[in-house]
Protein backbone atom coordinates (compact mmCIF):
# COMPACT_ATOMS: atom_id res chain seq x y z
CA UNK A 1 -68.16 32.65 76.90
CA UNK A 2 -67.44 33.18 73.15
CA UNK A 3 -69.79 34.62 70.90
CA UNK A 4 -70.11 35.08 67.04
CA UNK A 5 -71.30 37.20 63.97
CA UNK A 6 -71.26 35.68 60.07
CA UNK A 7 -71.33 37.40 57.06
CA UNK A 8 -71.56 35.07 53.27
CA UNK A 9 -70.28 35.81 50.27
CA UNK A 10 -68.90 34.83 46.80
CA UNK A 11 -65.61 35.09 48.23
CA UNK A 12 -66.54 32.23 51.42
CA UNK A 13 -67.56 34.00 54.32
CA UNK A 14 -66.42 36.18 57.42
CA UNK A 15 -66.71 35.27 61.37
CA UNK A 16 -66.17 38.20 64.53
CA UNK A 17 -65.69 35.85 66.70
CA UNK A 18 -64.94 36.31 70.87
CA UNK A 19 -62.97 33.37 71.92
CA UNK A 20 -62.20 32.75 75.20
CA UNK A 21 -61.28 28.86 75.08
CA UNK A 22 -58.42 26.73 73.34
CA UNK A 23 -59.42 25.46 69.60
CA UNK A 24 -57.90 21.78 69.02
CA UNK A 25 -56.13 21.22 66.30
CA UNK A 26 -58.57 21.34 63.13
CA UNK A 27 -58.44 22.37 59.63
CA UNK A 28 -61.05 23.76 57.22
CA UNK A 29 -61.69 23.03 53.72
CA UNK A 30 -61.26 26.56 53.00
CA UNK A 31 -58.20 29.03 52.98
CA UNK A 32 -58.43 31.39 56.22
CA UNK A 33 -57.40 34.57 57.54
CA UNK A 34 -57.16 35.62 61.37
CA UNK A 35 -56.90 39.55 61.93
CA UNK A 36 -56.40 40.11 65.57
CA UNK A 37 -59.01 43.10 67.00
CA UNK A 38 -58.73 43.33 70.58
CA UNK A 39 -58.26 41.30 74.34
CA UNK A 40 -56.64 38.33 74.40
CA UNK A 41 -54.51 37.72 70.96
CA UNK A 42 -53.56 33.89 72.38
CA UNK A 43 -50.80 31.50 71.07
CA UNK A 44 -51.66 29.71 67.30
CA UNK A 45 -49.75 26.65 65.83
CA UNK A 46 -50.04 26.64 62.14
CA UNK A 47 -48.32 23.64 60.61
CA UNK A 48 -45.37 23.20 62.48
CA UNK A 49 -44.49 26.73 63.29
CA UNK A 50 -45.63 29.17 66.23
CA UNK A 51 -48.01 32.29 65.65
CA UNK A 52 -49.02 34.99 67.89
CA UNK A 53 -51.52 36.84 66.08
CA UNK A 54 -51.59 40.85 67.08
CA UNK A 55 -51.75 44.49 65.69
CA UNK A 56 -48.85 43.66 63.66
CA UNK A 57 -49.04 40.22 61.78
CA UNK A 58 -52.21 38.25 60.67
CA UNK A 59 -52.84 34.18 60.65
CA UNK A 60 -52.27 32.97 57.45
CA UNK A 61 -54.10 28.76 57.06
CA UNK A 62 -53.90 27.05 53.84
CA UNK A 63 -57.07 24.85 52.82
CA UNK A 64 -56.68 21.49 55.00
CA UNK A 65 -53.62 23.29 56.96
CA UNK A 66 -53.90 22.10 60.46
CA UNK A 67 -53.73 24.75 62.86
CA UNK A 68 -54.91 25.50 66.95
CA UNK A 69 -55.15 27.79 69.18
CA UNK A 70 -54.65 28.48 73.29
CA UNK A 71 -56.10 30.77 75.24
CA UNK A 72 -55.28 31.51 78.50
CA UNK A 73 -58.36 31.25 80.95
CA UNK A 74 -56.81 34.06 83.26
CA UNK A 75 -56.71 36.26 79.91
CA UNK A 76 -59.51 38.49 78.68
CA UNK A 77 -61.88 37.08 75.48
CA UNK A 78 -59.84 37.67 72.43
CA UNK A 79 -61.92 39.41 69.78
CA UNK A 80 -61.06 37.99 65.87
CA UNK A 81 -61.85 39.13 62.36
CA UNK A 82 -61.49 35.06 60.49
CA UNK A 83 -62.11 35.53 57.09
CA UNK A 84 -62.99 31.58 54.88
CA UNK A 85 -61.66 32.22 51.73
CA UNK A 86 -63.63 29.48 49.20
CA UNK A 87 -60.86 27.69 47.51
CA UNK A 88 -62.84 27.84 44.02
CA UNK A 89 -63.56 31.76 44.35
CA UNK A 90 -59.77 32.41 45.40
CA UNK A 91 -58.53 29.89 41.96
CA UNK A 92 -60.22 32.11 40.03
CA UNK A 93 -59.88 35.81 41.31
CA UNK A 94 -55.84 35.21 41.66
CA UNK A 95 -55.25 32.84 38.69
CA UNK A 96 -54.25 29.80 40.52
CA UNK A 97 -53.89 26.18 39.54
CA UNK A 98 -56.64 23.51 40.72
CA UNK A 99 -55.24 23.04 44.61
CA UNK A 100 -52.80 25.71 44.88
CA UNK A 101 -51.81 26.91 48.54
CA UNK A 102 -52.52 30.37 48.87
CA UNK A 103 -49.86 30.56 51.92
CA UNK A 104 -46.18 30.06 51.88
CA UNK A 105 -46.02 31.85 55.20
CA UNK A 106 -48.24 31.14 58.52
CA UNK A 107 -48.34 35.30 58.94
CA UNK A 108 -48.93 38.21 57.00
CA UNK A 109 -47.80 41.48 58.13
CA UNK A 110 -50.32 44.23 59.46
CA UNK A 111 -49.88 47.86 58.82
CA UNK A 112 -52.46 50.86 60.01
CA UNK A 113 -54.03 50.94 57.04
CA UNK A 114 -55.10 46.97 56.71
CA UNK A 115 -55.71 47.59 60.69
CA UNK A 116 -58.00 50.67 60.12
CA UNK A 117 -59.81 48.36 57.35
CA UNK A 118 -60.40 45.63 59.14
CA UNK A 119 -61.77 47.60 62.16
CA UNK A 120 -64.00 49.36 59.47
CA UNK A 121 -65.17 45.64 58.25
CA UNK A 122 -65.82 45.06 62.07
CA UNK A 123 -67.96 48.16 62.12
CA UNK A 124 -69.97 47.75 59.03
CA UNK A 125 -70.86 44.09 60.14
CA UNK A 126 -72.24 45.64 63.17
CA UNK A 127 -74.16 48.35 62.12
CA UNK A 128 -76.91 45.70 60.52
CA UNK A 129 -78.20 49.19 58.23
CA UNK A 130 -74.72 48.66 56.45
CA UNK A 131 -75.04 44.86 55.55
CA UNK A 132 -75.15 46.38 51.65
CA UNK A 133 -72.75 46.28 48.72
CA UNK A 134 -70.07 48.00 50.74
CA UNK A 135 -69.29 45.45 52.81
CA UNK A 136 -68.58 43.10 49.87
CA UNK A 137 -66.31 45.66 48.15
CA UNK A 138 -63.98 46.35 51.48
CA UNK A 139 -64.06 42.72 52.30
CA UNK A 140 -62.92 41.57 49.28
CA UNK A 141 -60.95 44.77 48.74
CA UNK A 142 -58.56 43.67 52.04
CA UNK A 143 -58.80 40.06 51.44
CA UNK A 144 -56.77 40.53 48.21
CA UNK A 145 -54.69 43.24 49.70
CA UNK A 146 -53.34 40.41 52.11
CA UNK A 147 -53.39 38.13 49.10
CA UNK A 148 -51.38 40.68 47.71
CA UNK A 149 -48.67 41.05 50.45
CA UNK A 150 -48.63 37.19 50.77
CA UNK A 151 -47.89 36.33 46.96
CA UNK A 152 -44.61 38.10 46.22
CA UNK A 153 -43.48 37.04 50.28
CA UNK A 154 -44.39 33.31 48.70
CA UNK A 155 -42.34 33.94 45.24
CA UNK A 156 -39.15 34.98 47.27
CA UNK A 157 -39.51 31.35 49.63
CA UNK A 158 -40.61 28.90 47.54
CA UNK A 159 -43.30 28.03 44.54
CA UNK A 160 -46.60 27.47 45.80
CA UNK A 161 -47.05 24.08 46.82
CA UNK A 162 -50.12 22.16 45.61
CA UNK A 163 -52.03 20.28 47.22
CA UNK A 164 -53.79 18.60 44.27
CA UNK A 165 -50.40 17.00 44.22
CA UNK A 166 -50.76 13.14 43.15
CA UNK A 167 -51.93 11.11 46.25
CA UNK A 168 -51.29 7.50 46.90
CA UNK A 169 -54.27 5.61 45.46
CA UNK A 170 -54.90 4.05 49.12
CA UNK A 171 -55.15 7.89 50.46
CA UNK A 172 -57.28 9.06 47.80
CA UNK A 173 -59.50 6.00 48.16
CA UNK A 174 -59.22 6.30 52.34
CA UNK A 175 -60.77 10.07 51.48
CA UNK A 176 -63.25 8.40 49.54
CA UNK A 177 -63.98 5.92 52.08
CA UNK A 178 -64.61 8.83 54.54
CA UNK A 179 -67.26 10.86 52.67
CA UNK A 180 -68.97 7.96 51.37
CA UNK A 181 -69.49 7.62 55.20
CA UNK A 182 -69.33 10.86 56.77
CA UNK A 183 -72.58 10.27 58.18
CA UNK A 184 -71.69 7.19 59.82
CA UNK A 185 -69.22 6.75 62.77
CA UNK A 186 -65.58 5.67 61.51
CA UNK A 187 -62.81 2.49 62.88
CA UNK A 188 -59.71 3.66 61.45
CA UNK A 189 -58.31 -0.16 61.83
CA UNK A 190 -61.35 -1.25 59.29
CA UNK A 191 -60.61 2.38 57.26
CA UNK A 192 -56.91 0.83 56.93
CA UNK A 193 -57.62 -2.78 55.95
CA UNK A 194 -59.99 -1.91 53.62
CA UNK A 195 -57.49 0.46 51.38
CA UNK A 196 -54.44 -2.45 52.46
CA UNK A 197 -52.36 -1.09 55.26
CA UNK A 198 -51.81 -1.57 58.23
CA UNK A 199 -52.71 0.62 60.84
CA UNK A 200 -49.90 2.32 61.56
CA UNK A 201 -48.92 2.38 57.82
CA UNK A 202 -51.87 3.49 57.50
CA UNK A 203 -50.97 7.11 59.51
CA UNK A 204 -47.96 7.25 58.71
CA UNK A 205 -48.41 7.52 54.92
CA UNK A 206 -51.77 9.59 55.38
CA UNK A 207 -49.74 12.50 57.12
CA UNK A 208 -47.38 12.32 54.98
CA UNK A 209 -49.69 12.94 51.89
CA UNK A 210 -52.30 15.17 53.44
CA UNK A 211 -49.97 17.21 56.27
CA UNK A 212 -53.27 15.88 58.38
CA UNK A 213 -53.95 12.61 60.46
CA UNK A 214 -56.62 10.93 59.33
CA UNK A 215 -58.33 11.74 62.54
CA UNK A 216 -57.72 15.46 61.30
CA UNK A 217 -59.13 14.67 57.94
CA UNK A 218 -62.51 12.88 59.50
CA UNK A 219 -63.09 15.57 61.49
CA UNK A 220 -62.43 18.41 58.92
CA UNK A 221 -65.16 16.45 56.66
CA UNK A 222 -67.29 15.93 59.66
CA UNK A 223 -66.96 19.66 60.53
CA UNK A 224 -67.74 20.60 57.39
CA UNK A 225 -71.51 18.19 57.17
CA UNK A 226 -72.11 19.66 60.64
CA UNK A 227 -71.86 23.56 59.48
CA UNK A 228 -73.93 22.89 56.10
CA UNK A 229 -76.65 20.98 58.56
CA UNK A 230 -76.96 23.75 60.80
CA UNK A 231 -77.09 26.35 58.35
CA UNK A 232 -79.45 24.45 55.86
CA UNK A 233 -81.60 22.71 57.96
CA UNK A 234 -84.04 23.28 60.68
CA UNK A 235 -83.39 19.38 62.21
CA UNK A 236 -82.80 19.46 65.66
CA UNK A 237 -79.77 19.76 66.95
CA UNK A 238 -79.76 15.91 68.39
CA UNK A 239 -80.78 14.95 65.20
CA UNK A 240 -77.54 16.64 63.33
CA UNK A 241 -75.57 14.89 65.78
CA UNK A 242 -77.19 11.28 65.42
CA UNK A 243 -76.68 12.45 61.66
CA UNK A 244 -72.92 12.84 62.16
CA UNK A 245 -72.83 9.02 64.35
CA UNK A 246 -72.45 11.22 67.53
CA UNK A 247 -74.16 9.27 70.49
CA UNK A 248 -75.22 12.18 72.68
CA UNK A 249 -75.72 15.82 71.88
CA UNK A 250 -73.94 16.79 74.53
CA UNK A 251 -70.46 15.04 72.48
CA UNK A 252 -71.49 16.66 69.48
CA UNK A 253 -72.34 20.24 71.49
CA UNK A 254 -68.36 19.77 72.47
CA UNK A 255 -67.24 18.29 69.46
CA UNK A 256 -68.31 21.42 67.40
CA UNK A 257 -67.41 24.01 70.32
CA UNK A 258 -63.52 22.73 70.25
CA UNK A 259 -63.24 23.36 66.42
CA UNK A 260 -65.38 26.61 66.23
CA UNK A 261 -65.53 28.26 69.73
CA UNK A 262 -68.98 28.42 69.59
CA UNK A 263 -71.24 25.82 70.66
CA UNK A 264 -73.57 25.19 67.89
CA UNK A 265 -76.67 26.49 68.56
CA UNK A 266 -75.08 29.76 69.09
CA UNK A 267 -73.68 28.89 65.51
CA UNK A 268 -76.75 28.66 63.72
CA UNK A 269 -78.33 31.07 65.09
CA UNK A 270 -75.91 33.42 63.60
CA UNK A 271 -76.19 31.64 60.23
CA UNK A 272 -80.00 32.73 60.39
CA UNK A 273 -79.37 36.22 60.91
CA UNK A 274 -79.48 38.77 57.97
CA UNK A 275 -75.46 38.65 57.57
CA UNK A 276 -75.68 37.07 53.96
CA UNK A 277 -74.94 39.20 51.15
CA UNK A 278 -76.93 36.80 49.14
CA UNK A 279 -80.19 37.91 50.78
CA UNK A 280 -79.43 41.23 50.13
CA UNK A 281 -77.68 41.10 46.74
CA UNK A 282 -78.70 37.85 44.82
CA UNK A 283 -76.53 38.15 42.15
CA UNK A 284 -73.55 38.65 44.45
CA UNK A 285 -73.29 34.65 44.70
């Protein structure tokens, strides 16, 4: 069974999350940061390269990076500090350009004290009298620690690739194409006509622009619609998935489960909860 806390901010927002089953492979609109806490640390591909999370090296996922994750059912849950950094917020606290990968590197090295800080995060989101202005400053205070570490470790490799980077018109208008429709269940073989490609062209020239398939892409967008429903809406949960062109809500309770280890119910109701530095600190957003 996995289970989950949130916590929004200016800076995106935070997830403890107990995961206990595999993730598919997904990506997120924002940046993201995986601190390992305790049980089960489980095996992560991040692009093309392997990544054991574990008291010693942190996840590092660029926006629209596509990443999964195994768990082993004979393991214990694995318990996870996943910080969302918002792309905008991160642009301007660090100076980047429009697009700009945060990540050069899939990990980011641990030492006791960004250990002892994270587990002091942990505590603070759990000790609901503490939800005040200190949890903003040491969340934000160890997000740009990491940054921190992972900015000269990116200098020494390579620049910072962008991912604002020009696009094929067909791929920019295929994106189009996809949130014009997000609400509306997708044929990839129409998707490809319409932009003029083949199918196969199609993917081939998609991955190769976005580092994503385009079934990747949809379902990042898709993921994305189904998070701001649930947290911004009180429409039943068959109705967000008829919303989303799902046929059952059992296929969207699965869909959403496989990309956030929670099924989504459990995800809302965490979004309701008093974890939102914005009820408590208006100006903070």
């Amino acid at each position: 069974m996995s289970s989950i806390k949130l916590f929004r901010g200016e800076f995106g927002h935070v997830s403890v999350l107990t995961v206990s089953s595999d993730l598919v492979t997904h990506a997120h609109t924002e940046a993201h940061l995986i601190i390992w806490l305790e049980g089960a640390s489980g095996d992560m591909m991040i692009g093309d390269e392997a990544v054991t999370p574990g008291p010693g090296l942190a996840a590092a996922v660029n926006s629209f990076e596509p990443h999964s994750h195994s768990m082993s059912s004979e393991q214990e849950p694995g318990l996870f500090l996943a910080f969302y950094i918002d792309p905008d917020w991160a642009r301007r606290r660090y100076g980047l350009a429009a697009g700009a990968s945060l990540f050069a590197r899939p990990t980011i090295r641990m030492d006791a004290l960004r250990n002892r800080a994270a587990q002091q995060i942990f505590d603070l989101l759990y000790d609901d009298a503490n939800i005040d202005e200190l949890v903003v400053y040491e969340i934000e205070r160890l997000i740009d620690n990491l940054i921190d570490v992972a900015r000269p470790q990116a200098l020494r490799l390579r620049p910072l690739r962008s991912q604002s980077r020009h696009l094929d018109f067909r791929v920019r208008k295929a994106i189009e194409l996809m949130k014009l429709n997000i609400c509306e269940r997708i044929c990839f073989d129409e998707l490809a006509r319409n932009v003029g490609l083949s199918r196969a062209h199609f993917f081939t020239l998609f991955k190769e622009q976005t580092r994503l398939t385009p079934n990747v892409y949809w379902n990042t967008l898709r993921m994305e619609e189904a998070r701001r429903q649930l947290q911004g809406s009180q429409e039943s949960l068959i109705s967000v998935a008829c919303n989303l062109g799902f046929t059952t809500q059992g296929n969207f309770s699965r869909f959403f489960r496989d990309h956030v280890g929670v099924p989504p119910i459990q995800y809302r109701r965490a979004a309701a909860s008093r974890m939102d530095c914005s009820a408590v600190f208006p100006t903070e957003r």
